[in-house]
N, C-alpha and C. Protein backbone atom coordinates (compact mmCIF):
# COMPACT_ATOMS: atom_id res chain seq x y z
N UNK A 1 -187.86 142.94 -34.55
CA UNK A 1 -186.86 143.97 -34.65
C UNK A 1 -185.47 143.38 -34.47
N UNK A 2 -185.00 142.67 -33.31
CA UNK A 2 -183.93 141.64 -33.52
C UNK A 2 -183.59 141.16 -34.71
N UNK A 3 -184.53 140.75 -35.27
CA UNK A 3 -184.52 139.61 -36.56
C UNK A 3 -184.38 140.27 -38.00
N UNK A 4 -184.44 141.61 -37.52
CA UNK A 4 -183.81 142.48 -38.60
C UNK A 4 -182.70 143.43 -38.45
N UNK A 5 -182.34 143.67 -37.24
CA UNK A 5 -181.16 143.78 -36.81
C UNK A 5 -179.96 143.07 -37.28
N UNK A 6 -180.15 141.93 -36.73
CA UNK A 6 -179.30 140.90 -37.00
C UNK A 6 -179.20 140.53 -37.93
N UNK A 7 -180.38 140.47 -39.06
CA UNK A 7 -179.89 140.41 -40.18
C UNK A 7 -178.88 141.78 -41.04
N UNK A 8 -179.33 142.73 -40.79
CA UNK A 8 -178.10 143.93 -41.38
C UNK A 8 -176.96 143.85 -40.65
N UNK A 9 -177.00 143.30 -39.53
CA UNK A 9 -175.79 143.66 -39.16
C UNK A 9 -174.47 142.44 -39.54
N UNK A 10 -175.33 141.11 -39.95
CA UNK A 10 -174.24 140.07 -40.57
C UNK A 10 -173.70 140.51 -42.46
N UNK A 11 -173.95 141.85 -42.68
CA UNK A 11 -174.18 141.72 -43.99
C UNK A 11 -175.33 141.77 -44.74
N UNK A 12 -176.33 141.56 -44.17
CA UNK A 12 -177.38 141.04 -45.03
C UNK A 12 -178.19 142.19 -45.31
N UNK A 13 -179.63 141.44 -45.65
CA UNK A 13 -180.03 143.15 -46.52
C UNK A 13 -180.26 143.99 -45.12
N UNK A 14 -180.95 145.68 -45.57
CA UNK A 14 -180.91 146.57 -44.43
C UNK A 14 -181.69 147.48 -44.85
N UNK A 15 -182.67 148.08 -43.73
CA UNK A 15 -183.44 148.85 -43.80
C UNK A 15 -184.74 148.82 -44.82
N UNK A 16 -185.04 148.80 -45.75
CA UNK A 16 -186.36 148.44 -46.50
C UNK A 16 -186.32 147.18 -46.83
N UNK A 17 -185.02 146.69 -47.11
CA UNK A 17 -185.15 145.35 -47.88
C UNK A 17 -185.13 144.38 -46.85
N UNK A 18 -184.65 145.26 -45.35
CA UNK A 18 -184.60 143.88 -44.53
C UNK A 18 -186.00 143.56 -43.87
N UNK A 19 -187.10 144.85 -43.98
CA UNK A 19 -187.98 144.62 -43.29
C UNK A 19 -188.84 143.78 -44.49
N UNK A 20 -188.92 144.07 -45.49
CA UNK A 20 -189.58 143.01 -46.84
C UNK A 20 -189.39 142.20 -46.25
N UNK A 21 -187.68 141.12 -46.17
CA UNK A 21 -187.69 140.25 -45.70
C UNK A 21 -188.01 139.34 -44.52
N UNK A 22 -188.12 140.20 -43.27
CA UNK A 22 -189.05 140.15 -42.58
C UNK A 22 -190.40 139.99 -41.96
N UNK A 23 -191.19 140.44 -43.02
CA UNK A 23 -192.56 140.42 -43.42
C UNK A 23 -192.73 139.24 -44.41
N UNK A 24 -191.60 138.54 -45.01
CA UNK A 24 -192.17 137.77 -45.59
C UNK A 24 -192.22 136.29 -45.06
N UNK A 25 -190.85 136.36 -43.99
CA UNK A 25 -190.56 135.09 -42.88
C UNK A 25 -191.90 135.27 -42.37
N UNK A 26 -191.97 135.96 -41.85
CA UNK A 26 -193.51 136.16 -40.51
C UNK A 26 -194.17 135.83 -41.35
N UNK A 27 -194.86 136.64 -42.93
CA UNK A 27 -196.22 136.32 -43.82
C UNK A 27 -196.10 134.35 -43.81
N UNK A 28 -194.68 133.53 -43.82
CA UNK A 28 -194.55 132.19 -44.26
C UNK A 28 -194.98 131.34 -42.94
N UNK A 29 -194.25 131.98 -42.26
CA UNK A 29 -194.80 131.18 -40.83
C UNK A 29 -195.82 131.33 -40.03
N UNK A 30 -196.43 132.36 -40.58
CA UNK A 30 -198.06 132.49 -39.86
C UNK A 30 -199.17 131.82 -40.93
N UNK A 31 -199.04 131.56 -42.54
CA UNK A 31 -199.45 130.73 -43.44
C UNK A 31 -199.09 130.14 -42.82
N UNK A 32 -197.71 128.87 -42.34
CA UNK A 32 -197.53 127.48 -42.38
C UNK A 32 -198.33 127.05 -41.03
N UNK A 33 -198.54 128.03 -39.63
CA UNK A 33 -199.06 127.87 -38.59
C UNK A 33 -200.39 127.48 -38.80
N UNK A 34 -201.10 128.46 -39.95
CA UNK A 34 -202.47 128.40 -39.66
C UNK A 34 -202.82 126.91 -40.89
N UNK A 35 -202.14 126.75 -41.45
CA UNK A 35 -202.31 125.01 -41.93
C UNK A 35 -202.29 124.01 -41.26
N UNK A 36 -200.89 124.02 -40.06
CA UNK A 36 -200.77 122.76 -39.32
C UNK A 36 -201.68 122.58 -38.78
N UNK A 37 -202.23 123.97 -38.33
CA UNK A 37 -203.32 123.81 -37.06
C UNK A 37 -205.15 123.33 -37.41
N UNK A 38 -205.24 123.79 -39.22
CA UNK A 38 -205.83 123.38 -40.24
C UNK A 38 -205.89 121.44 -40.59
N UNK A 39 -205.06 121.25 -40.52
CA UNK A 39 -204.64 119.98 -40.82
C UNK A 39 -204.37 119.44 -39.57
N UNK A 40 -204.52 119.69 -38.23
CA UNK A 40 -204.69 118.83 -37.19
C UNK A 40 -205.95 118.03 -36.73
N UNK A 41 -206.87 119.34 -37.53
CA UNK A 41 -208.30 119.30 -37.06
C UNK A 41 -208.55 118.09 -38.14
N UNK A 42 -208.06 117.90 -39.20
CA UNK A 42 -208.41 116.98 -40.00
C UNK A 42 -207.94 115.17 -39.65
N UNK A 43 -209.54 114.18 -39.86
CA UNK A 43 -209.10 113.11 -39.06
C UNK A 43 -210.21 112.33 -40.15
N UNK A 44 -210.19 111.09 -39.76
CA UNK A 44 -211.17 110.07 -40.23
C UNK A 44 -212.66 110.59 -40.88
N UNK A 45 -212.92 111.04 -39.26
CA UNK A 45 -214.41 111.87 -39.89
C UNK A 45 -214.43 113.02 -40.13
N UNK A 46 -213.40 114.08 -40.38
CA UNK A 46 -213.49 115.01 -40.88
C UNK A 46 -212.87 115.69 -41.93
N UNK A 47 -211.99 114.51 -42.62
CA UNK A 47 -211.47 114.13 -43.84
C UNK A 47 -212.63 114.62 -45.13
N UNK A 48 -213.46 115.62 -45.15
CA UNK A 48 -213.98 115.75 -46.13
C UNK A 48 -213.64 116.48 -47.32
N UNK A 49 -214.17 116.14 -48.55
CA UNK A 49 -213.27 117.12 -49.37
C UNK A 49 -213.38 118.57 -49.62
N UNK A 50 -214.36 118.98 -48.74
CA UNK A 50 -213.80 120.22 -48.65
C UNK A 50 -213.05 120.58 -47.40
N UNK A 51 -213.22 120.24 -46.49
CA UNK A 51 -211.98 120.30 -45.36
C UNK A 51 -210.68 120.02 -46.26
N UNK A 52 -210.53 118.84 -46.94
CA UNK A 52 -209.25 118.54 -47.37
C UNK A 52 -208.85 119.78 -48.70
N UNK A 53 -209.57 120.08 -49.64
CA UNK A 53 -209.54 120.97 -50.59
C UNK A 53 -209.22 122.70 -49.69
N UNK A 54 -209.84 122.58 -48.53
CA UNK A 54 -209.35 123.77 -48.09
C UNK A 54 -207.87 124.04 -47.35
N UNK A 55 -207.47 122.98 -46.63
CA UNK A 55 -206.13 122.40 -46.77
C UNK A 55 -205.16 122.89 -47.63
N UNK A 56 -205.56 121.99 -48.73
CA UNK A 56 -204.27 122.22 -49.58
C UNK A 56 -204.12 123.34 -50.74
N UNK A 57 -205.54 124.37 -50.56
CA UNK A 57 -205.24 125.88 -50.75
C UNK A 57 -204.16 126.30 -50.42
N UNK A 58 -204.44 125.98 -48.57
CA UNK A 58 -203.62 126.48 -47.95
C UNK A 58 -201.84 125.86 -47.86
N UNK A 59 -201.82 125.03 -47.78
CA UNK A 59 -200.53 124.27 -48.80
C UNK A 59 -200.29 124.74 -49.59
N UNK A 60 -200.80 125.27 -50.91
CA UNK A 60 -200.22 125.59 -52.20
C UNK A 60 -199.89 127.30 -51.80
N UNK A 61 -200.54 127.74 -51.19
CA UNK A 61 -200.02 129.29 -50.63
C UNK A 61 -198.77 129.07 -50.28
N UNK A 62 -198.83 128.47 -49.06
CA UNK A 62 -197.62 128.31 -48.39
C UNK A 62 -196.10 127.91 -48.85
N UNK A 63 -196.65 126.82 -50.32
CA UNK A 63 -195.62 126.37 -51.16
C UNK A 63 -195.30 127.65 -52.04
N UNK A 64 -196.03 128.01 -52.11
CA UNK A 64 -195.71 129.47 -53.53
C UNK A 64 -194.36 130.03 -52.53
N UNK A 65 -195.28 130.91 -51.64
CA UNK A 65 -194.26 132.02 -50.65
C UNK A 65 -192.67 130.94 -50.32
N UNK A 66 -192.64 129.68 -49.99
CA UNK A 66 -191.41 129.53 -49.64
C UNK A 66 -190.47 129.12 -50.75
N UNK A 67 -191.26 129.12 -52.13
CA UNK A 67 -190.52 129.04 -53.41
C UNK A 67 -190.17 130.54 -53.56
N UNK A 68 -190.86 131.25 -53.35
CA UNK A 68 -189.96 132.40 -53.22
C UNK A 68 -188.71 133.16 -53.05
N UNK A 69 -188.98 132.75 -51.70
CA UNK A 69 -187.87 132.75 -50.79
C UNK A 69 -186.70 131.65 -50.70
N UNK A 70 -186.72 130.98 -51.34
CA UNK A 70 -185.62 129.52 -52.10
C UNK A 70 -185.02 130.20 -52.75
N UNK A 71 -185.84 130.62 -53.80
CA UNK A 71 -185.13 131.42 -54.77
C UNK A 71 -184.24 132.72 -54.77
N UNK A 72 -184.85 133.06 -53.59
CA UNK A 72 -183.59 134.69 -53.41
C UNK A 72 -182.40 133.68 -52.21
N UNK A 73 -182.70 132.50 -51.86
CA UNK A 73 -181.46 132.09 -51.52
C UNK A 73 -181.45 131.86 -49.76
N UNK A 74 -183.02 131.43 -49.56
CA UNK A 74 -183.12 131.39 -48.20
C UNK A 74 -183.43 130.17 -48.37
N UNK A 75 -183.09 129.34 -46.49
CA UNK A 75 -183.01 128.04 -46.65
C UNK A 75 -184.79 127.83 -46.11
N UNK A 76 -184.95 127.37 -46.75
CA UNK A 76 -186.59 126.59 -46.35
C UNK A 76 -186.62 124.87 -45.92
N UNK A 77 -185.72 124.04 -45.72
CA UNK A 77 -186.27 122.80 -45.69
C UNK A 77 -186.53 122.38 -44.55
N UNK A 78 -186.99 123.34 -43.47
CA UNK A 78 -187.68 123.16 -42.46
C UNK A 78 -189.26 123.04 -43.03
N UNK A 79 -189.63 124.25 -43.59
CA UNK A 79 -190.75 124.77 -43.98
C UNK A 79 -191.28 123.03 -44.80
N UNK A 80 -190.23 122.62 -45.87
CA UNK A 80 -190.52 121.96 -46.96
C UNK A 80 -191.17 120.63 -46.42
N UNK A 81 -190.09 120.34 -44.90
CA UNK A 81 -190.36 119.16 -44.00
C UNK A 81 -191.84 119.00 -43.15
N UNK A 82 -192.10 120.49 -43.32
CA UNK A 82 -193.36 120.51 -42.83
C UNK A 82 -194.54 120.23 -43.32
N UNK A 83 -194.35 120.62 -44.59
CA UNK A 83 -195.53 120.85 -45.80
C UNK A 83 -195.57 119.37 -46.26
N UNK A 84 -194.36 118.51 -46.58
CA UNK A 84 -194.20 117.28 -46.52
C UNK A 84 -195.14 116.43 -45.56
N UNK A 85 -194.80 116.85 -44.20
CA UNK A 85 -195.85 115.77 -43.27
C UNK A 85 -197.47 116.32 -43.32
N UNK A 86 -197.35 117.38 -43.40
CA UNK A 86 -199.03 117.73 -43.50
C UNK A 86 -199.70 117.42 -44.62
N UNK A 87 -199.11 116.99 -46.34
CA UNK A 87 -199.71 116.39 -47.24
C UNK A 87 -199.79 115.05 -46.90
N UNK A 88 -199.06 114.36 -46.54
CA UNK A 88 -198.74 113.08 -45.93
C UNK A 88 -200.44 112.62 -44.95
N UNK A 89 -200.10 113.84 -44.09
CA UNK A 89 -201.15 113.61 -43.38
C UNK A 89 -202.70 113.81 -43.78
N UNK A 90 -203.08 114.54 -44.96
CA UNK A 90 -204.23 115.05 -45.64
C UNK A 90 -204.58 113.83 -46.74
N UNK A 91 -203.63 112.98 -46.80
CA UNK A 91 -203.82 111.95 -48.05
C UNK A 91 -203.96 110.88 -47.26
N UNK A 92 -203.64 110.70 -46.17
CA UNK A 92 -203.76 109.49 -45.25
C UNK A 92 -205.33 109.28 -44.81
N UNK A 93 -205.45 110.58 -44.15
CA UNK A 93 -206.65 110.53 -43.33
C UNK A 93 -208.18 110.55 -44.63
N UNK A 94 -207.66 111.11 -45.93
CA UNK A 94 -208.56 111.36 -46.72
C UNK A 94 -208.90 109.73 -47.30
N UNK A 95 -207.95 109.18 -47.91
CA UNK A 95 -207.94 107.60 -47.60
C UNK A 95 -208.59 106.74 -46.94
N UNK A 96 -208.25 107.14 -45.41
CA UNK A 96 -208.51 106.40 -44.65
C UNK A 96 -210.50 106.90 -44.26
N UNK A 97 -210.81 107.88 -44.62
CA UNK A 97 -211.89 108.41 -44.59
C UNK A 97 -212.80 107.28 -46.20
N UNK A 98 -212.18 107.25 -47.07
CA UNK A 98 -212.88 106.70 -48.02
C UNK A 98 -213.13 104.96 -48.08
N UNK A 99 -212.13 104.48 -47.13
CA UNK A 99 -211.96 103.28 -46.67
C UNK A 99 -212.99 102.83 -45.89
N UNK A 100 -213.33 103.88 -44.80
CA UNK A 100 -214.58 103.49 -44.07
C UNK A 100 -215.57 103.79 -44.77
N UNK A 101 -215.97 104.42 -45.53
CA UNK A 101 -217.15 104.82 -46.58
C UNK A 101 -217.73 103.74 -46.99
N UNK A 102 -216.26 103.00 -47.70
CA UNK A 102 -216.43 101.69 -48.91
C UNK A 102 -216.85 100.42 -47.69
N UNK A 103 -216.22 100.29 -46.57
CA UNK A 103 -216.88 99.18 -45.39
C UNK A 103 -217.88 99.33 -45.02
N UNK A 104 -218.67 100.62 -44.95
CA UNK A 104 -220.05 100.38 -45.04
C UNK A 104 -221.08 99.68 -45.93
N UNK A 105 -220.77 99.54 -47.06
CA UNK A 105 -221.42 98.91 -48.12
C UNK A 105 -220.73 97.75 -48.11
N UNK A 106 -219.89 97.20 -47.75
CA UNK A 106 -219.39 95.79 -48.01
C UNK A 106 -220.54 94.25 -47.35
N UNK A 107 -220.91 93.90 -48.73
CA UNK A 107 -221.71 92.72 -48.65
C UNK A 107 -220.92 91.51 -47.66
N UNK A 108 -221.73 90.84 -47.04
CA UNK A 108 -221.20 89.61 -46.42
C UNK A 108 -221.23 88.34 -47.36
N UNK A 109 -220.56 87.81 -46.62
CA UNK A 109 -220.24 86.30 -47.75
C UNK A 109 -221.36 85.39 -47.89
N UNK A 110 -222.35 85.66 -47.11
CA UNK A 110 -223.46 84.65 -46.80
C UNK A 110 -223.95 84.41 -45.52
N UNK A 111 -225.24 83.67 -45.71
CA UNK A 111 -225.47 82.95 -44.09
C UNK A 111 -224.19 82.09 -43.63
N UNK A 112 -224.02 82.24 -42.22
CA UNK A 112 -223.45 81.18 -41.57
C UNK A 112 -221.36 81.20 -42.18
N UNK A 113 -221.49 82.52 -43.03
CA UNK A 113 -219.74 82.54 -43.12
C UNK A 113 -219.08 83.37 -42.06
N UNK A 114 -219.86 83.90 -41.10
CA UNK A 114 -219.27 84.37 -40.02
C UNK A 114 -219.23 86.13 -40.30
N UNK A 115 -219.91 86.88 -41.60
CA UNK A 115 -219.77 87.93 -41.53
C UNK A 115 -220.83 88.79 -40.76
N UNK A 116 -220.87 89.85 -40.63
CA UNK A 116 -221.56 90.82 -40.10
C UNK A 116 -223.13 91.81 -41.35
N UNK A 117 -224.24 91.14 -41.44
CA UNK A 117 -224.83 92.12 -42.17
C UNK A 117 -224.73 93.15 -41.77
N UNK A 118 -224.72 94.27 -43.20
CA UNK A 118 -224.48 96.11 -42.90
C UNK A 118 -225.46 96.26 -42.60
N UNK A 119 -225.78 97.16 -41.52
CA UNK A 119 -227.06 98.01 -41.19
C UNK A 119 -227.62 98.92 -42.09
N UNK A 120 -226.45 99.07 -43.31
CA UNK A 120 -227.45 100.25 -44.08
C UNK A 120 -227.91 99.72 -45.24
N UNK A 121 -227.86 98.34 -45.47
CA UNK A 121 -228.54 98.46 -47.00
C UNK A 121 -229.92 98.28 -47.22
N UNK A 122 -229.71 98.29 -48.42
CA UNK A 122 -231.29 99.03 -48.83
C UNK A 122 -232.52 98.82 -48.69
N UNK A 123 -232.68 97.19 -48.44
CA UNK A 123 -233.93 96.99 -47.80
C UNK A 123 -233.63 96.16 -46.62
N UNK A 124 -232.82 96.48 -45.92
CA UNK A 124 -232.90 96.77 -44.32
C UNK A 124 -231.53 95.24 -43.97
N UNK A 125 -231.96 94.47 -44.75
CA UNK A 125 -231.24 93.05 -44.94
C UNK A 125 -231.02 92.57 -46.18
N UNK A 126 -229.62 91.57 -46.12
CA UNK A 126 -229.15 91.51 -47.65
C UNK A 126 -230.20 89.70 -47.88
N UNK A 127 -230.41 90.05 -49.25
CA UNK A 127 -230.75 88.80 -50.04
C UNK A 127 -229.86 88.52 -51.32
N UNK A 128 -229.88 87.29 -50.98
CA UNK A 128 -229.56 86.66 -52.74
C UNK A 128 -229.97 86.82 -53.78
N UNK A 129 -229.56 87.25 -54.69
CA UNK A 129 -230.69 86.90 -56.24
C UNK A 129 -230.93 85.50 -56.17
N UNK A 130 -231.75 85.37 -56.56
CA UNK A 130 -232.27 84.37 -57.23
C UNK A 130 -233.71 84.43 -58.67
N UNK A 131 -234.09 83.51 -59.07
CA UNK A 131 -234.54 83.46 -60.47
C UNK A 131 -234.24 82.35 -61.28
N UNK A 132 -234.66 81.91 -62.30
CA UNK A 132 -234.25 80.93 -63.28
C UNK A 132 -234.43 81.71 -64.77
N UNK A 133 -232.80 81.15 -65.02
CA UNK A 133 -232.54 82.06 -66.23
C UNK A 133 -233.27 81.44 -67.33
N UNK A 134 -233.08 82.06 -68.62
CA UNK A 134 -234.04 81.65 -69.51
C UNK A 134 -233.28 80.46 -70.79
N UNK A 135 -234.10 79.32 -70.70
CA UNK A 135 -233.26 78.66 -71.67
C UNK A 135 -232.47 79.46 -73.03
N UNK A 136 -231.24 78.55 -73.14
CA UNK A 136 -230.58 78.97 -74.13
C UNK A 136 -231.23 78.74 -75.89
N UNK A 137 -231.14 79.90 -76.22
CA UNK A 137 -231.40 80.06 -77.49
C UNK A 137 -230.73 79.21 -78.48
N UNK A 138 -231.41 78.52 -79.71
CA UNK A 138 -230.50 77.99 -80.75
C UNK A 138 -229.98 78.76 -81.81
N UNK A 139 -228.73 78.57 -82.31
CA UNK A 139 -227.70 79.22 -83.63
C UNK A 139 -229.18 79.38 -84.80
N UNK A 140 -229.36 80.71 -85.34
CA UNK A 140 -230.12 79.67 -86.45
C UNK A 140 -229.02 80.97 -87.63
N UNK A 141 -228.92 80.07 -88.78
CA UNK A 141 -227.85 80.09 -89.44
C UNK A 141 -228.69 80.77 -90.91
N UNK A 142 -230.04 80.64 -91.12
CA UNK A 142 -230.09 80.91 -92.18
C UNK A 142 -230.49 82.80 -92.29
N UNK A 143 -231.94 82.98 -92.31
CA UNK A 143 -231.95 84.43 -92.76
C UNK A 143 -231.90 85.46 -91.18
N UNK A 144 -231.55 84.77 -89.97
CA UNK A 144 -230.85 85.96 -89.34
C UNK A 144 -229.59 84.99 -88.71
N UNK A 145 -228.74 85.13 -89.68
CA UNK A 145 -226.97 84.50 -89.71
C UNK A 145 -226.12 86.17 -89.72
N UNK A 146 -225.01 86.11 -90.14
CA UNK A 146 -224.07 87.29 -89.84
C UNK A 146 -224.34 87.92 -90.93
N UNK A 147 -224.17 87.28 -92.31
CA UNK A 147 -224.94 88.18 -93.32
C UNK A 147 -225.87 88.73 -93.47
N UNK A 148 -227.01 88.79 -92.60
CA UNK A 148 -228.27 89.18 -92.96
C UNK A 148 -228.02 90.52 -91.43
N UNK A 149 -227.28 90.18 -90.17
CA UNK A 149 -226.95 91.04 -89.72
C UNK A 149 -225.81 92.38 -90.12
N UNK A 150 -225.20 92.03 -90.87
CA UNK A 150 -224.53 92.75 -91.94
C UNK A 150 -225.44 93.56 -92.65
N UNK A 151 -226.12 93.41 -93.09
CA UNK A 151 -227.13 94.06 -93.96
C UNK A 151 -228.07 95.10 -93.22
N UNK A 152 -228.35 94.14 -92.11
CA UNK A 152 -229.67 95.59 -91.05
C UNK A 152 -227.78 95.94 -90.57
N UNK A 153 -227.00 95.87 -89.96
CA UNK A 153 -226.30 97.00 -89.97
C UNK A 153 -225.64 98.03 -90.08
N UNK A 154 -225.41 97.73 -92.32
CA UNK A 154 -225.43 98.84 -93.00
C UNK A 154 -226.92 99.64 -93.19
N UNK A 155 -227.68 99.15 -93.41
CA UNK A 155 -229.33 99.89 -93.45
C UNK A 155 -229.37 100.30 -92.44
N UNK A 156 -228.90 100.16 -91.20
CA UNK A 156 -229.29 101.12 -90.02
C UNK A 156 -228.40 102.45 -89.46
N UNK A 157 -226.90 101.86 -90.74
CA UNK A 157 -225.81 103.20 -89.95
C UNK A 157 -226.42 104.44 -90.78
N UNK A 158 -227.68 104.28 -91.91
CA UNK A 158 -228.02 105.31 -93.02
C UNK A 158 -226.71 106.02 -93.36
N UNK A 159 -226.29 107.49 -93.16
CA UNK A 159 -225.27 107.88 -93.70
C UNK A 159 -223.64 107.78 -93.50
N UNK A 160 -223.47 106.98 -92.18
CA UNK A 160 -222.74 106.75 -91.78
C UNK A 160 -221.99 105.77 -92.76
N UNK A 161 -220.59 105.86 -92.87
CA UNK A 161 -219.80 105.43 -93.43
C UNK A 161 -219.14 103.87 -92.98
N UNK A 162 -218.89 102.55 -93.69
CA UNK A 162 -219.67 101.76 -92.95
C UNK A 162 -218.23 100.97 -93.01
N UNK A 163 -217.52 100.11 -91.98
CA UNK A 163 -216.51 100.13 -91.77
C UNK A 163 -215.64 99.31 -92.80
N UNK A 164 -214.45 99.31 -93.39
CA UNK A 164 -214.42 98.45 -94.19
C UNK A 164 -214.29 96.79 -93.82
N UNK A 165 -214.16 96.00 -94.51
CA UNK A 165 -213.92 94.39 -94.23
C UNK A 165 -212.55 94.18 -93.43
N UNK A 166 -212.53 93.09 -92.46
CA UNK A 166 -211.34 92.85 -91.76
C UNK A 166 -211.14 94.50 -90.87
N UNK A 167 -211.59 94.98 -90.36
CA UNK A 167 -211.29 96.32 -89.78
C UNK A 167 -211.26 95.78 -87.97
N UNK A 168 -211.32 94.91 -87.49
CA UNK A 168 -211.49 94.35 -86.46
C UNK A 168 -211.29 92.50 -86.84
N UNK A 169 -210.03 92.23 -86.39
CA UNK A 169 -209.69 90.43 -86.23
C UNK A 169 -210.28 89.50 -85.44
N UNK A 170 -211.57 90.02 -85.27
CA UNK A 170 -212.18 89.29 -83.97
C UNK A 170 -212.86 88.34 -84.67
């Protein structure tokens, strides 16, 4: 009631229009309250994306209403400073949430390089590949050369339209 007082009485709007305005400070700052307090709860492990997606619902509400109110000529860059650190803070922790995700799976360098095997992979402890690859094949140049692959690869595009010559400099 003060806060609409005081506003008619500097000039400003009065009586219906001051209580609109009124209702819409309070509607902005009880949105921006129930975000911060939204976005406090949000941390490393609770950086999920729907915690974070529910967040910045609530962010984009909050951004609508004080574009609003910008626009009829009220100052918001308190509000803006706020909404500022709480994205700040929702992209950090969401980050920093995906960071530890990805260190769980991070392979060690080997025996004896000083790393730590992960406890979670897949069969309980990491191994090397190993195997012996298969000798290398020889060029053979005559009836399966590039021309004769040319040929099964127009016979195999059937209706497909078949690219012209030089269409690739490789």
């Amino acid at each position: 009631f003060l806060l609409i007082r005081s506003t008619g009485s500097e000039g400003g709007p009065e009586g219906e229009e001051a209580m609109d305005l009124f209702f819409r400070l309070a509607l902005l700052h009880f949105e921006l309250w129930l975000l911060m307090r939204q976005a406090a709860l949000v941390n490393t492990r609770t950086a999920t994306p729907k915690m974070v997606d529910a967040c910045m619902v609530m962010l984009t509400s909050v951004s609508k209403k004080a574009a609003e109110l910008s626009d009829d000529g009220h100052d918001v860059s308190k509000v803006e400073k706020c909404m500022e650190v709480v994205r700040s803070h929702l992209l950090a922790e969401q980050g920093n949430r995906a960071l530890a995700a990805g260190q769980r799976f991070q392979i060690s360098k080997g025996p004896g390089a000083g790393d730590v095997v992960p406890q979670n992979s897949v069969a309980g402890s990491l191994r090397f590949p190993g195997g012996i690859l298969p000798a290398a094949m020889e060029d053979v140049a005559a009836e399966d050369g590039l021309g004769a692959a040319k040929l099964r690869c127009n016979s195999n595009l059937g209706t497909l339209i078949p690219l012209p010559e030089g269409w690739c400099n490789n």
